[in-house]
N, C-alpha and C. Protein backbone atom coordinates (compact mmCIF):
# COMPACT_ATOMS: atom_id res chain seq x y z
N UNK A 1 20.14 -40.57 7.45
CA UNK A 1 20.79 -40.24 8.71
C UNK A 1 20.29 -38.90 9.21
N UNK A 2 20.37 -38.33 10.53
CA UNK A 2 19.77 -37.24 11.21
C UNK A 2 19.43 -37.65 12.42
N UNK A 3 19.29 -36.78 13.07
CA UNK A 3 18.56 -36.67 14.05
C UNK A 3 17.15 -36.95 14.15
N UNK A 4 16.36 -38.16 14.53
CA UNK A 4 15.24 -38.34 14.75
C UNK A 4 14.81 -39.01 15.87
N UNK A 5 13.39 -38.67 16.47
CA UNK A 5 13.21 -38.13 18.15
C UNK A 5 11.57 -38.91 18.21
N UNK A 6 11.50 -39.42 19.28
CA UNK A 6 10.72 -40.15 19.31
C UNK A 6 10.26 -39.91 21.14
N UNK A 7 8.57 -39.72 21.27
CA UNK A 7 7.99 -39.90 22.46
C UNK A 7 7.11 -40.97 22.74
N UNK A 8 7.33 -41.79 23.64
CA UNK A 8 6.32 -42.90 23.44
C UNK A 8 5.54 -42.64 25.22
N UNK A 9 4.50 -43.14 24.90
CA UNK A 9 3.46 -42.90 25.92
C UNK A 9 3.70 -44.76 26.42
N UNK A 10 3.67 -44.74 27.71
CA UNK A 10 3.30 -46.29 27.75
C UNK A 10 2.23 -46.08 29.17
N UNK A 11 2.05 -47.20 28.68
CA UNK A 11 0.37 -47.82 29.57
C UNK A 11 0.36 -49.28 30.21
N UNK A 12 0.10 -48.93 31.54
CA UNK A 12 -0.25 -50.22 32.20
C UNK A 12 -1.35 -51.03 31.53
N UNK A 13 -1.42 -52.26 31.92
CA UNK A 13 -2.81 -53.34 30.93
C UNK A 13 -2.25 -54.45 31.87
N UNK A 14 -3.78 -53.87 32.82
CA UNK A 14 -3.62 -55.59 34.00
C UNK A 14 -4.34 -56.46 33.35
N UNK A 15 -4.06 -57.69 33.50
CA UNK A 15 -5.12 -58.87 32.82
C UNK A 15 -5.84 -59.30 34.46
N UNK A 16 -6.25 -58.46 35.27
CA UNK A 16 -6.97 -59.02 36.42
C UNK A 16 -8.24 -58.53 36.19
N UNK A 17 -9.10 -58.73 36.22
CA UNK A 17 -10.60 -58.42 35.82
C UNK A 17 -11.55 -57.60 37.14
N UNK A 18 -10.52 -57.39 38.29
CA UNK A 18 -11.26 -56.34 39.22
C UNK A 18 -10.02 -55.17 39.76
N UNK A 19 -9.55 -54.84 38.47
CA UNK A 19 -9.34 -53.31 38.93
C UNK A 19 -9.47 -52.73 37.59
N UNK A 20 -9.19 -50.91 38.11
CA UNK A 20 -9.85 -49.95 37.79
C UNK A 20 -9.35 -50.25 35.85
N UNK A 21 -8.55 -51.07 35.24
CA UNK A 21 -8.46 -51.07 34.22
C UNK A 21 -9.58 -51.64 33.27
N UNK A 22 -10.04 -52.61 34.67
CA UNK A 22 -11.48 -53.04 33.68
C UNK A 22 -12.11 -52.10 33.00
N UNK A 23 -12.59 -51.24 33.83
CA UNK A 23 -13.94 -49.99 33.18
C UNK A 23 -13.11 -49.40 32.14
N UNK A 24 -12.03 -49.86 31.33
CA UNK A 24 -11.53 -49.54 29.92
C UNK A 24 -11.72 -50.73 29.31
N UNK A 25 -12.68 -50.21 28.45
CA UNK A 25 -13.48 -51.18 27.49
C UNK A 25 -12.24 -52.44 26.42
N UNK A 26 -11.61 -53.46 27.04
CA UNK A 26 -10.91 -54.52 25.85
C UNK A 26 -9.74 -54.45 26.70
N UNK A 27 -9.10 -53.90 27.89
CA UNK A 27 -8.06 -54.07 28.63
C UNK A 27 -7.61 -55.31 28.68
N UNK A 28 -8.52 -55.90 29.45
CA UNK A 28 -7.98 -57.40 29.98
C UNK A 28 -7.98 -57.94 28.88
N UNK A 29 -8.65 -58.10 27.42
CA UNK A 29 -8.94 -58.83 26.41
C UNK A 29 -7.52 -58.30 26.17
N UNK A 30 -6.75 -57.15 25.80
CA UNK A 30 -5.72 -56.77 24.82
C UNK A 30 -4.86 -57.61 26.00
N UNK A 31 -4.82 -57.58 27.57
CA UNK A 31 -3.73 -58.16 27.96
C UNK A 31 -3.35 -59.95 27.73
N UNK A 32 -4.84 -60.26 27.89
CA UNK A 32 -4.78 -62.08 27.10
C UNK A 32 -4.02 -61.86 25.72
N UNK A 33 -4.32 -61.11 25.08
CA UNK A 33 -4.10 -61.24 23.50
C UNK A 33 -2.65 -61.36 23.42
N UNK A 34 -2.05 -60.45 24.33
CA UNK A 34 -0.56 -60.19 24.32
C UNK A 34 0.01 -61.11 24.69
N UNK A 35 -0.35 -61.90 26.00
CA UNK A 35 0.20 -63.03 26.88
C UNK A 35 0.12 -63.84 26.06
N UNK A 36 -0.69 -64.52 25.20
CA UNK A 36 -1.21 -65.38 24.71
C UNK A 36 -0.05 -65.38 22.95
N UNK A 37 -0.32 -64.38 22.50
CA UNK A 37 0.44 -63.95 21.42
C UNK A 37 1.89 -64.63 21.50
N UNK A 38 2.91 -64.20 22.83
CA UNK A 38 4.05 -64.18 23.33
C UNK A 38 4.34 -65.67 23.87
N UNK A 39 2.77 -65.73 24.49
CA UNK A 39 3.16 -67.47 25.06
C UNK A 39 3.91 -67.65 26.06
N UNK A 40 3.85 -66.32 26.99
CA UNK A 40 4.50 -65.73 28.26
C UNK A 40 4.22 -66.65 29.42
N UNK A 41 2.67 -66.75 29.15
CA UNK A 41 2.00 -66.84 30.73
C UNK A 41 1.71 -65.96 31.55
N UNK A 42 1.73 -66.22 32.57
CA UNK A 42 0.74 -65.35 33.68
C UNK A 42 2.10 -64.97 34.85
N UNK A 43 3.13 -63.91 35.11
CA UNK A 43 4.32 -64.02 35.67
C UNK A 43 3.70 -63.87 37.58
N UNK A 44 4.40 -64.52 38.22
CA UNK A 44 3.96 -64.78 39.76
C UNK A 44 4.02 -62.93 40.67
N UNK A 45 3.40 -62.48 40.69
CA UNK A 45 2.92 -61.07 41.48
C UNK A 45 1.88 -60.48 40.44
N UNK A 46 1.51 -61.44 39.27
CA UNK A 46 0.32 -60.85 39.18
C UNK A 46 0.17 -60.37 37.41
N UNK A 47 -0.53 -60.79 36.86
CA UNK A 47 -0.55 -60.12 35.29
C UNK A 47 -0.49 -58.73 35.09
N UNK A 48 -0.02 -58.19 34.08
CA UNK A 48 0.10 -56.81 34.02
C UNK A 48 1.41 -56.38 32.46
N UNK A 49 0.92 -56.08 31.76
CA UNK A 49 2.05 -55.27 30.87
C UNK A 49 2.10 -53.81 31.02
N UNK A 50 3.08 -53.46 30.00
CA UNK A 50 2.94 -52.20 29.57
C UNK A 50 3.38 -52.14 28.60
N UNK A 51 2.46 -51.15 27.63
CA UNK A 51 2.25 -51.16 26.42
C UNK A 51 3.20 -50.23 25.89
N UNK A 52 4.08 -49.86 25.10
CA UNK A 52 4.49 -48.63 24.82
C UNK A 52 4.08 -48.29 23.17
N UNK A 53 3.86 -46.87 23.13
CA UNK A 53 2.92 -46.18 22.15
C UNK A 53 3.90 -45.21 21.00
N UNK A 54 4.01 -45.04 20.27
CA UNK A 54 4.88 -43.84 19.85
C UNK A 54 3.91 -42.64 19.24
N UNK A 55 3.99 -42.04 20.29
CA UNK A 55 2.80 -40.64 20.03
C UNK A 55 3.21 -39.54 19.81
N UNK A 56 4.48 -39.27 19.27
CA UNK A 56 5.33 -37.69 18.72
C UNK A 56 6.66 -38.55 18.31
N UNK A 57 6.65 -37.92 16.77
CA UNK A 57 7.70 -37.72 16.04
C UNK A 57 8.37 -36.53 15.71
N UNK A 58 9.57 -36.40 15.77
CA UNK A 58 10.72 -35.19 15.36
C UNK A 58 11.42 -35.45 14.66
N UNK A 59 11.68 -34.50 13.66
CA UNK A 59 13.13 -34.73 12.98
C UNK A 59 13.75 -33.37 12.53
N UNK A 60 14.81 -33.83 13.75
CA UNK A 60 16.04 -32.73 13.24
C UNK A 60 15.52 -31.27 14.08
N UNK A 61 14.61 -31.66 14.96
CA UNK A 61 14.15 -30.72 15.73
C UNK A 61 15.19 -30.36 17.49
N UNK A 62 16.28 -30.09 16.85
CA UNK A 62 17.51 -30.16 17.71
C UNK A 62 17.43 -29.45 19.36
N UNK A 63 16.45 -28.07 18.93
CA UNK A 63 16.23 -27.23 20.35
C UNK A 63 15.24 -28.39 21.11
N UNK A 64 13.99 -28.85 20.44
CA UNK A 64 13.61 -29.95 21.60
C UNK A 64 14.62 -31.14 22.12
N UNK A 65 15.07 -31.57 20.97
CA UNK A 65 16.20 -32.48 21.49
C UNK A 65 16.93 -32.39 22.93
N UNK A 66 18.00 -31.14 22.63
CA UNK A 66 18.25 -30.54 23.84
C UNK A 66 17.42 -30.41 24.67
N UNK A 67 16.28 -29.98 24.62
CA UNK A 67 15.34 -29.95 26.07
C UNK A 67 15.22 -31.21 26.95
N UNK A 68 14.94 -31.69 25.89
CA UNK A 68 15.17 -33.37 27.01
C UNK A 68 16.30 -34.26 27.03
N UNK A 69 17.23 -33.89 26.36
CA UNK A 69 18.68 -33.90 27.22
C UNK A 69 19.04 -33.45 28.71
N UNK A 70 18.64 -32.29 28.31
CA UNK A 70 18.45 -31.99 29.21
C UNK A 70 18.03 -32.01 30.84
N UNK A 71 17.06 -32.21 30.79
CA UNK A 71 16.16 -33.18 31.79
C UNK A 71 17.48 -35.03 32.74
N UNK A 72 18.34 -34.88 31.60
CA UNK A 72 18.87 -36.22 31.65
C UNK A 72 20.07 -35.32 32.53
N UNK A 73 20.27 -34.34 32.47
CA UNK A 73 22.19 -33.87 33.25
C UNK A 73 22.19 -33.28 31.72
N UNK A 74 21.85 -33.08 31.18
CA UNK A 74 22.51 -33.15 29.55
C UNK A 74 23.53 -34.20 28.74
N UNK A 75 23.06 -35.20 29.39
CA UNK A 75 23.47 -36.32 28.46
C UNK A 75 22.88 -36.94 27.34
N UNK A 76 23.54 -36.55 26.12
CA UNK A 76 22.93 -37.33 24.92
C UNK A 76 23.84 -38.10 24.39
N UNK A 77 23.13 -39.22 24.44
CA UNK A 77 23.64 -40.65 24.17
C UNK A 77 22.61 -41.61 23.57
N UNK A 78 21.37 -41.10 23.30
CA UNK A 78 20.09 -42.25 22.49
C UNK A 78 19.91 -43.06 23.70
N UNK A 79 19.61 -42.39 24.80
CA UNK A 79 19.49 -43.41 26.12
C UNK A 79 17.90 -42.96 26.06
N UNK A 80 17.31 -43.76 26.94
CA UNK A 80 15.77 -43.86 27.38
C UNK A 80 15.97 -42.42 28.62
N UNK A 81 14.54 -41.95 28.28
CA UNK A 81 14.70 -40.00 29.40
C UNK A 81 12.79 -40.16 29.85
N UNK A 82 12.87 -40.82 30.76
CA UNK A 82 11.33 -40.66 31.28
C UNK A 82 11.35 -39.67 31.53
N UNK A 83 9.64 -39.33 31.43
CA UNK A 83 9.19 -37.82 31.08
C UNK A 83 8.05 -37.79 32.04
N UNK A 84 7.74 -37.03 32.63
CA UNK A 84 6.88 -36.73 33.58
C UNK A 84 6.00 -35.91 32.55
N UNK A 85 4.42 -36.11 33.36
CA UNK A 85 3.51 -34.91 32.07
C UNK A 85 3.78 -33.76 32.64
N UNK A 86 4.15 -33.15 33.51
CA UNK A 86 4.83 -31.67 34.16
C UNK A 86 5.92 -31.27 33.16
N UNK A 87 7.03 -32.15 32.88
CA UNK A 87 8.07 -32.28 31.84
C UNK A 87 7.31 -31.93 30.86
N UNK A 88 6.54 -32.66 30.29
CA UNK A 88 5.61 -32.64 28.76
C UNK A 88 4.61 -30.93 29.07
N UNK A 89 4.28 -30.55 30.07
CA UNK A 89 3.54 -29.58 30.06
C UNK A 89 4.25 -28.36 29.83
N UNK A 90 5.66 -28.44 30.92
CA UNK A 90 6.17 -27.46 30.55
C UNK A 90 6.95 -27.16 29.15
N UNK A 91 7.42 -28.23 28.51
CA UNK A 91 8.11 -28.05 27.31
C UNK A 91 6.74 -27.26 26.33
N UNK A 92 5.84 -27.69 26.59
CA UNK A 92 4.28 -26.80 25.86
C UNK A 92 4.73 -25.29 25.95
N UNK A 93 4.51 -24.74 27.39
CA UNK A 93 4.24 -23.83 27.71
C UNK A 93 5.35 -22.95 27.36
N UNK A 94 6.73 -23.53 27.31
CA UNK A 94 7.82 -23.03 26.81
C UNK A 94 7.89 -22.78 25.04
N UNK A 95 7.42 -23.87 24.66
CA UNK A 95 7.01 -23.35 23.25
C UNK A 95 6.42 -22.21 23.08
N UNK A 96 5.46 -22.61 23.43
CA UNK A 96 4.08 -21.45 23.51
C UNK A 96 4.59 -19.87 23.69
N UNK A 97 5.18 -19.59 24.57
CA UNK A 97 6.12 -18.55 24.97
C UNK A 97 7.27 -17.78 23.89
N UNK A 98 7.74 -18.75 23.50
CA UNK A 98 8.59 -18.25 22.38
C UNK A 98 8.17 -17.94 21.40
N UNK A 99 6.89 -18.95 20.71
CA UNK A 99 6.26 -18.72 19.65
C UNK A 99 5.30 -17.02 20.01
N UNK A 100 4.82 -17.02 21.17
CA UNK A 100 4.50 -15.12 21.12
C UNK A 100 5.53 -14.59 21.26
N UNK A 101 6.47 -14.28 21.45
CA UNK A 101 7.37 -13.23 22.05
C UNK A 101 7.81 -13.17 22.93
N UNK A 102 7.10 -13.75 24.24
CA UNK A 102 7.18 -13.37 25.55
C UNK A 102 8.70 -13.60 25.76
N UNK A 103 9.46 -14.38 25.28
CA UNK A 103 10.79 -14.71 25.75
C UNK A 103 11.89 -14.68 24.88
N UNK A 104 13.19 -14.73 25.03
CA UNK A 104 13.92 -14.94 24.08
C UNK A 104 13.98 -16.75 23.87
N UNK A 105 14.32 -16.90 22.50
CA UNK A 105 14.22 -18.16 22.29
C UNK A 105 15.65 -19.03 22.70
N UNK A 106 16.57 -18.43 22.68
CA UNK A 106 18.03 -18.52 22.67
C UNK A 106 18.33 -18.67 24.42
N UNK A 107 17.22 -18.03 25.21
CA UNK A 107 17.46 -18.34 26.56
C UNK A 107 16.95 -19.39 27.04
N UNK A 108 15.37 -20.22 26.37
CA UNK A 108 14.61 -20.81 26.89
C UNK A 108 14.66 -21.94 26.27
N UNK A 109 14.72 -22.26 24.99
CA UNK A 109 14.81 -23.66 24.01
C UNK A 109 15.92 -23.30 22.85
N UNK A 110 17.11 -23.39 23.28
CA UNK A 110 18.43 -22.66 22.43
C UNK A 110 18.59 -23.82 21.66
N UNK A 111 19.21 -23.75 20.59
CA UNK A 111 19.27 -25.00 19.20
C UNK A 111 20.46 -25.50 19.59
N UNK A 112 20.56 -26.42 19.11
CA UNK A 112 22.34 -27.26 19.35
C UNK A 112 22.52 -27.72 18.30
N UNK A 113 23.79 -27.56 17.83
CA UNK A 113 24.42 -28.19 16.82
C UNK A 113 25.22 -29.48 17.10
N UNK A 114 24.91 -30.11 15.57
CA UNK A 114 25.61 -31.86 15.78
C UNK A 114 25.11 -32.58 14.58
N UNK A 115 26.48 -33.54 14.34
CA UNK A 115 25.99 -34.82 13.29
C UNK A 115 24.54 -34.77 12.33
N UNK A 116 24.32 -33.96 11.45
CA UNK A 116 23.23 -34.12 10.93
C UNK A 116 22.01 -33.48 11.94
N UNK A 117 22.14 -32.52 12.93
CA UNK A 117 21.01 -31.90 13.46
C UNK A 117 20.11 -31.28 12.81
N UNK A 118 20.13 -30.77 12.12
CA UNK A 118 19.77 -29.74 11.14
C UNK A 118 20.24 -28.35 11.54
N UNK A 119 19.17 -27.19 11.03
CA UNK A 119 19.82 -25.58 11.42
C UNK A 119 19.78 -25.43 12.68
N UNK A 120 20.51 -24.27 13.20
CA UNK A 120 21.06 -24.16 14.10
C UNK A 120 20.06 -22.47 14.09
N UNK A 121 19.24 -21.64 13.22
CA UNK A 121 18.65 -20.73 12.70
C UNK A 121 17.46 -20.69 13.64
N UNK A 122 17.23 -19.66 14.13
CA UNK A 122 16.05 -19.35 14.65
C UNK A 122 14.92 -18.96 13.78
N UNK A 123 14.49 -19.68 13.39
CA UNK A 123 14.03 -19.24 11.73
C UNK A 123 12.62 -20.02 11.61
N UNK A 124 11.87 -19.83 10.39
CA UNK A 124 10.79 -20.09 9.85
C UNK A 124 10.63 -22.03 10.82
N UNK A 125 11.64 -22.73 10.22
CA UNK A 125 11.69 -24.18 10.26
C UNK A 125 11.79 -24.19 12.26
N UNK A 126 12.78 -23.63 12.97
CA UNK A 126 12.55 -23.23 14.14
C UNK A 126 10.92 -23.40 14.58
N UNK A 127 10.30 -22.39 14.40
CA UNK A 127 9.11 -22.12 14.63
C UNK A 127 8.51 -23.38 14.15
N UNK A 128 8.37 -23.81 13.29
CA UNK A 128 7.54 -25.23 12.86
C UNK A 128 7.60 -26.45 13.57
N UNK A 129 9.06 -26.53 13.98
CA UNK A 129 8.93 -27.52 15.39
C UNK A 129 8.75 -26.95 16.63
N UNK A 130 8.44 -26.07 16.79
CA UNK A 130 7.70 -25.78 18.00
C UNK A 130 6.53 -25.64 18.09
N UNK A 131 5.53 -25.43 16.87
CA UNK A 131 4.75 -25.42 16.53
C UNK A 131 3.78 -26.90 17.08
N UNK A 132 4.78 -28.14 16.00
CA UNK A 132 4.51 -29.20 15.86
C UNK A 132 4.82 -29.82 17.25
N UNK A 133 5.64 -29.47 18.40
CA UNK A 133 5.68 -30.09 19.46
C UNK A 133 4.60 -29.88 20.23
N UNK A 134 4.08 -28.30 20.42
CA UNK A 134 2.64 -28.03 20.88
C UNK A 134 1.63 -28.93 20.60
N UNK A 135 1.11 -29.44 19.32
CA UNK A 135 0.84 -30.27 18.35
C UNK A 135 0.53 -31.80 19.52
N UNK A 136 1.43 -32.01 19.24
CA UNK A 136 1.37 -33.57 19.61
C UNK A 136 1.77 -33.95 20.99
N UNK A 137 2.45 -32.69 21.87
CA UNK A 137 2.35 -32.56 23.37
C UNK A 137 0.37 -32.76 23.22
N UNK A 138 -0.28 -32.28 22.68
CA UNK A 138 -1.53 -32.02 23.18
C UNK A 138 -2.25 -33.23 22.60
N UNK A 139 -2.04 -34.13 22.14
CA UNK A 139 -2.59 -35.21 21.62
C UNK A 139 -2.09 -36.30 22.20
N UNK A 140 -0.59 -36.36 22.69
CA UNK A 140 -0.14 -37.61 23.13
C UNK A 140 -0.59 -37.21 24.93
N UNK A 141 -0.95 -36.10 24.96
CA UNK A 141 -1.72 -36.03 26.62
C UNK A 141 -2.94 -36.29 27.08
N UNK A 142 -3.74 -36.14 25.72
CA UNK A 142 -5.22 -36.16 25.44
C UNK A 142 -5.55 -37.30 26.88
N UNK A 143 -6.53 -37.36 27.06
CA UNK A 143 -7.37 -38.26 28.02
C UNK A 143 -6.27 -39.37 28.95
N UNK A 144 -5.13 -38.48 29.30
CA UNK A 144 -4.27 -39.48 30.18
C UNK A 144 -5.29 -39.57 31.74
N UNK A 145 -5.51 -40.29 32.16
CA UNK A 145 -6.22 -40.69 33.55
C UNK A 145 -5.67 -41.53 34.52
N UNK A 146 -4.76 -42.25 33.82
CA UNK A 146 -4.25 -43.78 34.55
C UNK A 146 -2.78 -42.77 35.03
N UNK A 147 -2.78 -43.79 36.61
CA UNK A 147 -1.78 -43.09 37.17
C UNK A 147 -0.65 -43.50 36.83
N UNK A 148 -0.65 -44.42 36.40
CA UNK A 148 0.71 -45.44 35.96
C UNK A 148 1.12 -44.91 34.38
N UNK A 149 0.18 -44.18 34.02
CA UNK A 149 1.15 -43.69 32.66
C UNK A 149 2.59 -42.66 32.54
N UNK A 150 2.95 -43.13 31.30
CA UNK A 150 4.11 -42.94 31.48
C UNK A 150 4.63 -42.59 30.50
N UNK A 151 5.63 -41.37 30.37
CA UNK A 151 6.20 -40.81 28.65
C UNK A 151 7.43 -41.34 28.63
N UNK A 152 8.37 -41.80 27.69
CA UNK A 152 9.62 -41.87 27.43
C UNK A 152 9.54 -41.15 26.07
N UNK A 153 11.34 -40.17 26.29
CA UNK A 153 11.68 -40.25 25.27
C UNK A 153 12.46 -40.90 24.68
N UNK A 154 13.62 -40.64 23.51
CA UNK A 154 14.58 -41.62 22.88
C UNK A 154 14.85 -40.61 21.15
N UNK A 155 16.05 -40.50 21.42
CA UNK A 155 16.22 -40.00 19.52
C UNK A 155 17.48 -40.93 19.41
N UNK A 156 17.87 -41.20 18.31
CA UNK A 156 18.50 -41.69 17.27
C UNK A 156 19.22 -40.80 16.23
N UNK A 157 20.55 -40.76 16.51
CA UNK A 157 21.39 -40.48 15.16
C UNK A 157 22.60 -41.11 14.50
């Protein structure tokens, strides 16, 4: 049990063979594979999924938590919190910030306590998930191009 936090990247995948998804090498092939897999068919306005990815894991990393509660009104409830990469950039840059100095941490990404959150300590473990959100903000952004992409988050406790 705990708090654990999950970002998933999702991705359009047209199965139409003249748009810009083609020039990504196995698109249309991964979208047959899927249709075909499911035994869906082809739905009337046109083939197209979206894929969802899970490209950042947290646990017990409560001040990000809150951040994208945040974003929601501050409602936490394990509801779905689309994320804009502006959202994803700035939660970076806000890390980034605390981890030099530039800010207080308590004003900008303050910890919350709850059910198995973990510490509430501005401390060594603090710093490591902010560390680790920098981390995988920068990997789950890597080569985004498609306009239709898309972050969700989601935690679980």
């Amino acid at each position: 049990m705990g708090l654990d936090m999950y970002l998933y990247r999702r991705e359009y995948v047209s199965g139409y063979e003249n748009t810009f998804m083609s020039e990504k090498p196995g698109m249309t092939d991964l979208y047959k594979s899927i249709v075909d897999y499911f035994e869906v068919g082809t739905p009337e306005g046109g083939p197209f999924v979206y894929v969802d990815i899970c490209v950042a894991y947290w646990r017990k990393a409560n001040a990000i938590h809150k951040w994208f509660c945040n974003l929601d009104g501050g409602r936490d409830e394990c509801q779905r919190i689309y994320v804009t990469m502006d959202n994803l950039l700035e939660l970076r840059t806000n890390c980034d910030l605390v981890l030099g100095g530039h800010v207080d941490a308590e004003s900008v990404l303050p910890t919350q306590a709850g059910f198995f959150f973990g510490s509430i300590d501005y401390d060594d473990w603090y710093k490591q998930d902010l560390k680790l959100t920098i981390e995988q903000i920068d990997k789950a952004t890597k080569n985004v191009t498609d306009p239709y992409t898309e972050f969700i988050y989601q935690a679980s406790w």
